[in-house]
PDB file of N, CA and C in Angstrom:
ATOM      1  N   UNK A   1     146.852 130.928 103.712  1.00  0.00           N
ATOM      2  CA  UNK A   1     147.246 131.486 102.430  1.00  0.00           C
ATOM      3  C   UNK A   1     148.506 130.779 101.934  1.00  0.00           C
ATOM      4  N   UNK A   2     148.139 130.321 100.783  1.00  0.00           N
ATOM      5  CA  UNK A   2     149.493 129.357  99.696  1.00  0.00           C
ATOM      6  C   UNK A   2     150.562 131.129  99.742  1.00  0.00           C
ATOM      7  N   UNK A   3     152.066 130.440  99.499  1.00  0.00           N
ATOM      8  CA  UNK A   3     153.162 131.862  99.650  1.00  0.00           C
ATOM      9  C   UNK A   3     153.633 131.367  98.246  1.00  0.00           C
ATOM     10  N   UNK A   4     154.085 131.993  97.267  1.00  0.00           N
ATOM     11  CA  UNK A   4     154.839 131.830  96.115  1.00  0.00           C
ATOM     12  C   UNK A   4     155.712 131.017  95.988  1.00  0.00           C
ATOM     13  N   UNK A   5     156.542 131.211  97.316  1.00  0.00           N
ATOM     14  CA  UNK A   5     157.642 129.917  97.697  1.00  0.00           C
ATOM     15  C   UNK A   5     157.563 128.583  98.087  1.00  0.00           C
ATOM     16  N   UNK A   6     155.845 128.591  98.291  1.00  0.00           N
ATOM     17  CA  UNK A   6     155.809 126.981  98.647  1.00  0.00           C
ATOM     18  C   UNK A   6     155.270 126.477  97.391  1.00  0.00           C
ATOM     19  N   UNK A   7     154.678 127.446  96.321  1.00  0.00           N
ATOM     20  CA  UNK A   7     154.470 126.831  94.733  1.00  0.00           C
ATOM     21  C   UNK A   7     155.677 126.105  94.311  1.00  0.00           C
ATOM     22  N   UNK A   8     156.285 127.034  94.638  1.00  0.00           N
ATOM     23  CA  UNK A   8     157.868 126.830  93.941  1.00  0.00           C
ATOM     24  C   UNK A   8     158.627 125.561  93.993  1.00  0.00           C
ATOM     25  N   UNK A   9     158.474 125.513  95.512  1.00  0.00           N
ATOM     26  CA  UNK A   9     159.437 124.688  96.449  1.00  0.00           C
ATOM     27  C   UNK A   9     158.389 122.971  95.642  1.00  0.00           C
ATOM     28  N   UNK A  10     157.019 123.740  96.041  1.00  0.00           N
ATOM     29  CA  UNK A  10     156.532 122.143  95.665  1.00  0.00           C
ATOM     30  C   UNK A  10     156.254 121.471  94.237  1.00  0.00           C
ATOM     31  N   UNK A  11     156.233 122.692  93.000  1.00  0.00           N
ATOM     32  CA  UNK A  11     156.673 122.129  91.924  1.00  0.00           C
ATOM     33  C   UNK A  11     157.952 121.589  91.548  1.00  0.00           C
ATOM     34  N   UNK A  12     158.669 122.043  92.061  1.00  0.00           N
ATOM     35  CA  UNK A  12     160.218 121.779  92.106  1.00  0.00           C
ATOM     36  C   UNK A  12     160.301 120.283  92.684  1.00  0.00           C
ATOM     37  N   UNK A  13     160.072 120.342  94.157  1.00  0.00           N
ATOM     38  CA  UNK A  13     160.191 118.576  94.813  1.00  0.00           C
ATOM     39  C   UNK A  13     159.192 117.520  93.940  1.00  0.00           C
ATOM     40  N   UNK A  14     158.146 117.824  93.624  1.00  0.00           N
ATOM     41  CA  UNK A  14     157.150 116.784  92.465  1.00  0.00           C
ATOM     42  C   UNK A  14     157.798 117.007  91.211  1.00  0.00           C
ATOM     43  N   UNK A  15     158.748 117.552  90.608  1.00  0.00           N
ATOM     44  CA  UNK A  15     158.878 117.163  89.203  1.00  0.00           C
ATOM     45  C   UNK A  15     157.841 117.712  87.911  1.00  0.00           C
ATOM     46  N   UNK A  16     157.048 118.933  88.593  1.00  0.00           N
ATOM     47  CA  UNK A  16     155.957 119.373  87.921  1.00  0.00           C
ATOM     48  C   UNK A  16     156.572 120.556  86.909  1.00  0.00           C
ATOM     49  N   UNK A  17     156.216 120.374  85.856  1.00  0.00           N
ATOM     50  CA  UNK A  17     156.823 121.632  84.549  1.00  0.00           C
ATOM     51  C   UNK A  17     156.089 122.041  84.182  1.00  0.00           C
ATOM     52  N   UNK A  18     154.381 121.825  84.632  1.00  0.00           N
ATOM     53  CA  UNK A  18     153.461 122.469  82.967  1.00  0.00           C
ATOM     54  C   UNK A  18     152.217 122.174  84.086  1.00  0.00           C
ATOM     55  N   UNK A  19     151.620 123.263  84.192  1.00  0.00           N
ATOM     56  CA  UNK A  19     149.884 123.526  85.204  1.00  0.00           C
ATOM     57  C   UNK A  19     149.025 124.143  84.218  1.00  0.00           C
ATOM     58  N   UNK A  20     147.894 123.362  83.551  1.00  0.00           N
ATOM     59  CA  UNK A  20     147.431 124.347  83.410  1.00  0.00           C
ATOM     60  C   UNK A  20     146.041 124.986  83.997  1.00  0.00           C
ATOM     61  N   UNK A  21     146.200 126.196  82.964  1.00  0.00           N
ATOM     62  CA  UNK A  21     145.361 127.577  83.435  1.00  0.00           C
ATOM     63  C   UNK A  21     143.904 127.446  82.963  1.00  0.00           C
ATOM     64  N   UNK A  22     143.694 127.639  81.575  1.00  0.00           N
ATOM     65  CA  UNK A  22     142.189 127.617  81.010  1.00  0.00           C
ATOM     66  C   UNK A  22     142.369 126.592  79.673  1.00  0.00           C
ATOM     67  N   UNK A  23     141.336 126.858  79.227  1.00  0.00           N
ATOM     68  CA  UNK A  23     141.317 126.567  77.820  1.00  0.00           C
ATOM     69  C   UNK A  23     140.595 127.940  76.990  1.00  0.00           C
ATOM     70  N   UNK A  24     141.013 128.041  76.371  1.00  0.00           N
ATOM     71  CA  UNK A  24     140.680 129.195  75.337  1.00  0.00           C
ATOM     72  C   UNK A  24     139.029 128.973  75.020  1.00  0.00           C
ATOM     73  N   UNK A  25     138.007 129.684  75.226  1.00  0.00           N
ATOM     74  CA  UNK A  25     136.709 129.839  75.039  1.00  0.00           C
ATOM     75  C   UNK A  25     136.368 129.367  73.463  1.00  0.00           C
ATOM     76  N   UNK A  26     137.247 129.876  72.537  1.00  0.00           N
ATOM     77  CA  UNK A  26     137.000 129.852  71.288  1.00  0.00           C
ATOM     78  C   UNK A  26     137.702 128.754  70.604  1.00  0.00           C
ATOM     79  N   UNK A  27     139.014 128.414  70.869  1.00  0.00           N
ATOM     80  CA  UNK A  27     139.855 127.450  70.395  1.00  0.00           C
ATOM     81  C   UNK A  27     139.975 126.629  70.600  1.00  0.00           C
ATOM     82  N   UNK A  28     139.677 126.308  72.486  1.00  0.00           N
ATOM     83  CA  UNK A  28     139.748 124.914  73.201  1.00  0.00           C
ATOM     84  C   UNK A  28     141.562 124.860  73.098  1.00  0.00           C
ATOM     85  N   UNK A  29     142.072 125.800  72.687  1.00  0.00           N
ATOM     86  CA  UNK A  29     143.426 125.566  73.142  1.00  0.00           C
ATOM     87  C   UNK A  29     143.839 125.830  75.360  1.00  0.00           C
ATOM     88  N   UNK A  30     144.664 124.937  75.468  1.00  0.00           N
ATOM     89  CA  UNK A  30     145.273 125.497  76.625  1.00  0.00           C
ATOM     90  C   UNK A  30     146.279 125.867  77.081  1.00  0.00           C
ATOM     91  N   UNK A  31     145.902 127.668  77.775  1.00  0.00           N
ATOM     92  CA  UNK A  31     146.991 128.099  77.979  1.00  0.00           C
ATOM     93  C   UNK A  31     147.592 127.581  79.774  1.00  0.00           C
ATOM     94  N   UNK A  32     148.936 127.918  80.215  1.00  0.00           N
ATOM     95  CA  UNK A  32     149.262 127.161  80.887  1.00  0.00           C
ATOM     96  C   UNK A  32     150.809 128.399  81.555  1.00  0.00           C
ATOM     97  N   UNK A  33     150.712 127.398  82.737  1.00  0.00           N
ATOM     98  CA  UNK A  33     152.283 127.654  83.296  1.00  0.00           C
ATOM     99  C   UNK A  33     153.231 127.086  83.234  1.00  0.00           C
ATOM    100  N   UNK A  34     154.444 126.963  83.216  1.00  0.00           N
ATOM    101  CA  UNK A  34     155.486 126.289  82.859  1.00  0.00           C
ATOM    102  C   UNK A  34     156.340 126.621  84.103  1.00  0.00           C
ATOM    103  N   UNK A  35     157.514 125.477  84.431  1.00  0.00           N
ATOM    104  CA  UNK A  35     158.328 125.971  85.200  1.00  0.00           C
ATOM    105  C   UNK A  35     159.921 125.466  84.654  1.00  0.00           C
ATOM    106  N   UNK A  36     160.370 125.824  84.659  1.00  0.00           N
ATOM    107  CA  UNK A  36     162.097 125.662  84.084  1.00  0.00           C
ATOM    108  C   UNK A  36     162.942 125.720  84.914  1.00  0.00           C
ATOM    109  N   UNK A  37     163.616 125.381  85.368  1.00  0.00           N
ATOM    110  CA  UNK A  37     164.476 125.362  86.727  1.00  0.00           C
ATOM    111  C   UNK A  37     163.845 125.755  87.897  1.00  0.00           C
ATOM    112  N   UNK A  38     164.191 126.885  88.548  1.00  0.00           N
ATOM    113  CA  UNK A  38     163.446 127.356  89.682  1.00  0.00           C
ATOM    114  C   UNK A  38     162.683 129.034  88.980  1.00  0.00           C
ATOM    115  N   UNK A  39     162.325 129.329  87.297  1.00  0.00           N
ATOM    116  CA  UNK A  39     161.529 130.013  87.021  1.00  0.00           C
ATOM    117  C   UNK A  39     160.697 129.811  86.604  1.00  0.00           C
ATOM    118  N   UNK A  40     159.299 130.184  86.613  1.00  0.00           N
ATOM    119  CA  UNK A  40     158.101 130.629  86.404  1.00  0.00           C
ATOM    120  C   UNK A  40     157.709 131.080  85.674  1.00  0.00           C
ATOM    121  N   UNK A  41     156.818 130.621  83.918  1.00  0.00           N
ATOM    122  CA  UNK A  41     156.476 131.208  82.504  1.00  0.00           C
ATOM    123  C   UNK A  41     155.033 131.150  82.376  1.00  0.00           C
ATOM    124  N   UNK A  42     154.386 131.890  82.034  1.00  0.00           N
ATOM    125  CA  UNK A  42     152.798 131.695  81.392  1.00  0.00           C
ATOM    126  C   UNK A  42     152.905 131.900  80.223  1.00  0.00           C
ATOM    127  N   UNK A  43     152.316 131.059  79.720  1.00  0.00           N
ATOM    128  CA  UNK A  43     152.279 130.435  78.163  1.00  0.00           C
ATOM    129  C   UNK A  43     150.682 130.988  77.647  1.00  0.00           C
ATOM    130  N   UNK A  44     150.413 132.357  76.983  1.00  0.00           N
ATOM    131  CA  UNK A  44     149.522 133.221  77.039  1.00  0.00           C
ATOM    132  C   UNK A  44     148.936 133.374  75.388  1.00  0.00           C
ATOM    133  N   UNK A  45     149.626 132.098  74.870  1.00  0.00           N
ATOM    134  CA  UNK A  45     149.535 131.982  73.117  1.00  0.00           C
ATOM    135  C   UNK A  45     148.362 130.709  72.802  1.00  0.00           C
ATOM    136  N   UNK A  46     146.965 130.689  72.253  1.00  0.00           N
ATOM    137  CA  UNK A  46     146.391 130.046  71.811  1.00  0.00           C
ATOM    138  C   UNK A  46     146.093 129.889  70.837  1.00  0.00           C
ATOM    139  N   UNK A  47     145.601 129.257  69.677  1.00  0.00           N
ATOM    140  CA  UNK A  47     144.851 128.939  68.526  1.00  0.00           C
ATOM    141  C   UNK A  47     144.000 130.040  67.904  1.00  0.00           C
ATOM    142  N   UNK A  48     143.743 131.082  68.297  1.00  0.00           N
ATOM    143  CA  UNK A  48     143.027 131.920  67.724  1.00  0.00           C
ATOM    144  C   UNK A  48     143.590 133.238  67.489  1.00  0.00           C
ATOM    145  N   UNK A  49     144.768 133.434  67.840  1.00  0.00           N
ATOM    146  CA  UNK A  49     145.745 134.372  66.973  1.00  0.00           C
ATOM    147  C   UNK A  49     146.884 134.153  65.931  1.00  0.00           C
ATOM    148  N   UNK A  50     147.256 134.613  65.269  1.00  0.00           N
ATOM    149  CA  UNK A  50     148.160 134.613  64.155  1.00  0.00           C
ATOM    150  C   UNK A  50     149.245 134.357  64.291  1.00  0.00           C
ATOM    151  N   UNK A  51     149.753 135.408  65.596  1.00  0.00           N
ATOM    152  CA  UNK A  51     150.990 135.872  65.885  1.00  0.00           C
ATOM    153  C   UNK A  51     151.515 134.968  67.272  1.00  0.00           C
ATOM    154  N   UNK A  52     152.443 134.751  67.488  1.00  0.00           N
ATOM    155  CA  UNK A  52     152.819 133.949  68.527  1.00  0.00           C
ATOM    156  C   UNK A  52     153.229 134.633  69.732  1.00  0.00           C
ATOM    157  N   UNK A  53     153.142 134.790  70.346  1.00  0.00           N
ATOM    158  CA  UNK A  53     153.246 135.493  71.944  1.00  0.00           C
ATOM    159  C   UNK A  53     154.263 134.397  72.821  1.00  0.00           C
ATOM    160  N   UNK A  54     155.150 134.398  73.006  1.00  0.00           N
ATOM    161  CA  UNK A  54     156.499 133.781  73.685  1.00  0.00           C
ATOM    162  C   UNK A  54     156.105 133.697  75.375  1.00  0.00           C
ATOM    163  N   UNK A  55     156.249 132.804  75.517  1.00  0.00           N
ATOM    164  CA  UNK A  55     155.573 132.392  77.698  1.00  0.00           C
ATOM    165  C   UNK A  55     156.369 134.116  78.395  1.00  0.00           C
ATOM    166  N   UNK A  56     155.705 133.974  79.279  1.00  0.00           N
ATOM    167  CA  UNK A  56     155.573 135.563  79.406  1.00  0.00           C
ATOM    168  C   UNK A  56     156.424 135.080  81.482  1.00  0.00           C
ATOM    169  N   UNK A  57     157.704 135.660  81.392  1.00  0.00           N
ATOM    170  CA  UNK A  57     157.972 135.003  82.648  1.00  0.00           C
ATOM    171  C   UNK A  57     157.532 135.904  83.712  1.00  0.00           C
ATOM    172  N   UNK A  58     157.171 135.066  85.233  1.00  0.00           N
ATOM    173  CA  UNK A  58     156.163 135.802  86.011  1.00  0.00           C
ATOM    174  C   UNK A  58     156.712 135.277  87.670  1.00  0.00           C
ATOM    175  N   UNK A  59     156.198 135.756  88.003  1.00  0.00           N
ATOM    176  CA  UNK A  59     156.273 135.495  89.865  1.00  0.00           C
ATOM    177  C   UNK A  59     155.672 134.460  90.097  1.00  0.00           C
ATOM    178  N   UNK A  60     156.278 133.984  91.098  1.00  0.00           N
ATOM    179  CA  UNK A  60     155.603 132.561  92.125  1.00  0.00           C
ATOM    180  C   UNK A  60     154.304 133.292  92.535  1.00  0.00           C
ATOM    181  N   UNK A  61     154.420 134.510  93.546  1.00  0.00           N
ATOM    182  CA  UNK A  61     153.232 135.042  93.943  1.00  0.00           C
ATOM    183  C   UNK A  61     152.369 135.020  93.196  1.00  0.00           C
ATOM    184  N   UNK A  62     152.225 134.923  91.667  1.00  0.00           N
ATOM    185  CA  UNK A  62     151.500 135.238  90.910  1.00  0.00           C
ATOM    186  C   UNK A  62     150.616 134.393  90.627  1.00  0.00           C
ATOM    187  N   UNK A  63     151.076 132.821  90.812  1.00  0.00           N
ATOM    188  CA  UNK A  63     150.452 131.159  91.141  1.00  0.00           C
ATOM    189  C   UNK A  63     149.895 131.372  92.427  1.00  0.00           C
ATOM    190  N   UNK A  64     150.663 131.572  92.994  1.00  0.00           N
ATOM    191  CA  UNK A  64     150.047 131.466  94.158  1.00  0.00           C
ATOM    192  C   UNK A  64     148.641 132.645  94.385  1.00  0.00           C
ATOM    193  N   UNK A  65     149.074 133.392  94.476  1.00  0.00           N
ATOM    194  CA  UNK A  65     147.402 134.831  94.230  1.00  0.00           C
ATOM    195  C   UNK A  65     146.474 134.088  93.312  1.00  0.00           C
ATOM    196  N   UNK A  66     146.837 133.095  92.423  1.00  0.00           N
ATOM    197  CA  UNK A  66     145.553 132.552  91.929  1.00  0.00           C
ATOM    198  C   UNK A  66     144.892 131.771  92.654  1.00  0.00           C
ATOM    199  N   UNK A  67     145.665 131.003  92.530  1.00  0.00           N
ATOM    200  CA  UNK A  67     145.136 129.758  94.134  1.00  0.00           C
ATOM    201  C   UNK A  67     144.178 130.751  94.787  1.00  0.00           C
ATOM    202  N   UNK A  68     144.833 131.774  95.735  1.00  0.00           N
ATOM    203  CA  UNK A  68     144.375 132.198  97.082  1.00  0.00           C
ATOM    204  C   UNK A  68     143.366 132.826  96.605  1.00  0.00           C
ATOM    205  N   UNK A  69     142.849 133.503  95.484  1.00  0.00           N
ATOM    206  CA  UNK A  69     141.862 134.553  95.190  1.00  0.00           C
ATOM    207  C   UNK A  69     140.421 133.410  94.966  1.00  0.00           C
ATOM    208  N   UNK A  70     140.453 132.236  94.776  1.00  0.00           N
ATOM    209  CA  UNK A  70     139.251 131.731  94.393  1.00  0.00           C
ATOM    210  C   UNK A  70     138.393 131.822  95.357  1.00  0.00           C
ATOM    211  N   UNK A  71     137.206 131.873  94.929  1.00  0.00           N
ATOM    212  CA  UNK A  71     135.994 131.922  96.661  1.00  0.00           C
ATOM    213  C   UNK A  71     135.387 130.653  96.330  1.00  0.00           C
ATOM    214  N   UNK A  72     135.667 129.760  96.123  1.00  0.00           N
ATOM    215  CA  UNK A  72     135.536 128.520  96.217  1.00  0.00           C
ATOM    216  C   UNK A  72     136.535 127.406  96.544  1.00  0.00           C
ATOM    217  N   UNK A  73     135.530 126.590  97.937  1.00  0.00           N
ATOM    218  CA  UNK A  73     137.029 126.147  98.677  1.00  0.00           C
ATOM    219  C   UNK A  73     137.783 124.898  97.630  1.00  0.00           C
ATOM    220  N   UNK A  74     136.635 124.286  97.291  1.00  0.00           N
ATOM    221  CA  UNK A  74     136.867 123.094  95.905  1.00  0.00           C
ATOM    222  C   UNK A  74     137.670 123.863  95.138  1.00  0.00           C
ATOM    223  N   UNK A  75     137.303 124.605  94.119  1.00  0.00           N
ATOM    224  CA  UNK A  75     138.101 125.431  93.307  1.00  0.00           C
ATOM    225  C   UNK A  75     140.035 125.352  93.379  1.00  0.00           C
ATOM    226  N   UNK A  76     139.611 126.009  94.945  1.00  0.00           N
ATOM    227  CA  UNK A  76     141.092 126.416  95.594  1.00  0.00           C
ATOM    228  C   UNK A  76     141.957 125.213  96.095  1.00  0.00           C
ATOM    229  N   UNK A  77     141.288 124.089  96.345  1.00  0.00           N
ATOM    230  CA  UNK A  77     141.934 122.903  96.422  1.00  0.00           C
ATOM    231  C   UNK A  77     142.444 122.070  95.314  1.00  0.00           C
ATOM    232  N   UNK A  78     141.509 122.170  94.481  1.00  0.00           N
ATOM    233  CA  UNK A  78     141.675 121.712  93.344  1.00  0.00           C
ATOM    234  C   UNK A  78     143.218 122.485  92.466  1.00  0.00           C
ATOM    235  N   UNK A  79     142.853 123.424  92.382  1.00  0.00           N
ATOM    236  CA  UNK A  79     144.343 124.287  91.717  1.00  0.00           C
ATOM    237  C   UNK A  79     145.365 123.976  92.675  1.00  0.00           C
ATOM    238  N   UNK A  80     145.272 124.241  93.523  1.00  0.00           N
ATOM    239  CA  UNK A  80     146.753 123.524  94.991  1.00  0.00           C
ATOM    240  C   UNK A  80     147.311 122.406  94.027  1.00  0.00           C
ATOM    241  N   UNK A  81     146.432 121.621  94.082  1.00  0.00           N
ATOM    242  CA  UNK A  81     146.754 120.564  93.822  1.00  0.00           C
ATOM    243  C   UNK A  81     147.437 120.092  92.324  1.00  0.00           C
ATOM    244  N   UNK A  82     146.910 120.995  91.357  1.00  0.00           N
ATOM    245  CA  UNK A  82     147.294 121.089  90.090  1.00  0.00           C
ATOM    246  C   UNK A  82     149.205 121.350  90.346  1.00  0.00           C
ATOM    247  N   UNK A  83     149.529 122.355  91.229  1.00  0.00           N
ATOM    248  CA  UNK A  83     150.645 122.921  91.783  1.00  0.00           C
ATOM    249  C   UNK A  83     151.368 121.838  92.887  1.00  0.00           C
ATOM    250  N   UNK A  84     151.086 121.058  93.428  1.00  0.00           N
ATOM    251  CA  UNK A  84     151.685 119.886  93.976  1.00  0.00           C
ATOM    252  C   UNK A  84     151.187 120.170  95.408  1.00  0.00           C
ATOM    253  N   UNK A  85     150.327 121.219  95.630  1.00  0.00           N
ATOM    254  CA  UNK A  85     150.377 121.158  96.739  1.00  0.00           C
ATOM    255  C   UNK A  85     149.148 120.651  97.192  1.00  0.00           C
ATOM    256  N   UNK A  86     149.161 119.440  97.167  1.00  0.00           N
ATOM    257  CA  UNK A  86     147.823 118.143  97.760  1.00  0.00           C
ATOM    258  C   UNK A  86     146.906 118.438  98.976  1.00  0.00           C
ATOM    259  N   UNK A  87     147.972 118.463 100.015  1.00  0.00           N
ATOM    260  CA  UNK A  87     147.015 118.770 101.149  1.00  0.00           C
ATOM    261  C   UNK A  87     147.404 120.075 102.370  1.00  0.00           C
ATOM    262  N   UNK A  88     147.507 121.224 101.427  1.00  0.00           N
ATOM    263  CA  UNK A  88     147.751 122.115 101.965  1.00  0.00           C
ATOM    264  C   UNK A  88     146.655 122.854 102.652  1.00  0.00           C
ATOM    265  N   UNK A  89     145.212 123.136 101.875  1.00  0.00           N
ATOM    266  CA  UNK A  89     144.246 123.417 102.705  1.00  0.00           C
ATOM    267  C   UNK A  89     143.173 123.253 102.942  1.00  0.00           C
ATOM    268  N   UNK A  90     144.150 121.981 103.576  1.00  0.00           N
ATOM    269  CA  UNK A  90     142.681 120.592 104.090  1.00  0.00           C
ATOM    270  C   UNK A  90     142.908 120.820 105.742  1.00  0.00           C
TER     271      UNK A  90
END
């Protein structure tokens, strides 16, 4: 299991600011995570609302519980990796 703190630790040592999450079904916009010093933002605003919704700041655990929740091992490697963490569960 990925820990919040090794998201952290390993966006931080790679130089990583911006993961993203989906693309919006309807807009093809993508929403995303951000990191700013040593905090943690989801950026939860796409193309198909009006109103602007400001990155919404969040927990490491919260990257990380995504990672860990996929039931696909590709999936779950693949996002690691989005997060810097390459060969964590290989």
């Amino acid at each position: 299991m990925i820990t919040g703190e090794q998201v952290k630790t390993a966006m931080i040592e790679k130089n990583i600011t911006h993961v993203k999450h989906h693309e919006c079904g309807l807009c093809s916009h993508m929403v995303y995570y951000s990191r700013e010093g040593d905090q943690l933002f989801f950026h939860p605003h796409c193309g198909c609302v009006s109103y602007y919704n400001p990155p919404e700041p969040c927990e490491w655990e919260e990257a990380a519980d995504w990672i860990n929740t996929q039931s696909n091992d590709e999936v779950r490697s693949m996002l690691a990796a989005r997060f810097g963490l390459d060969n964590v569960l290989r």
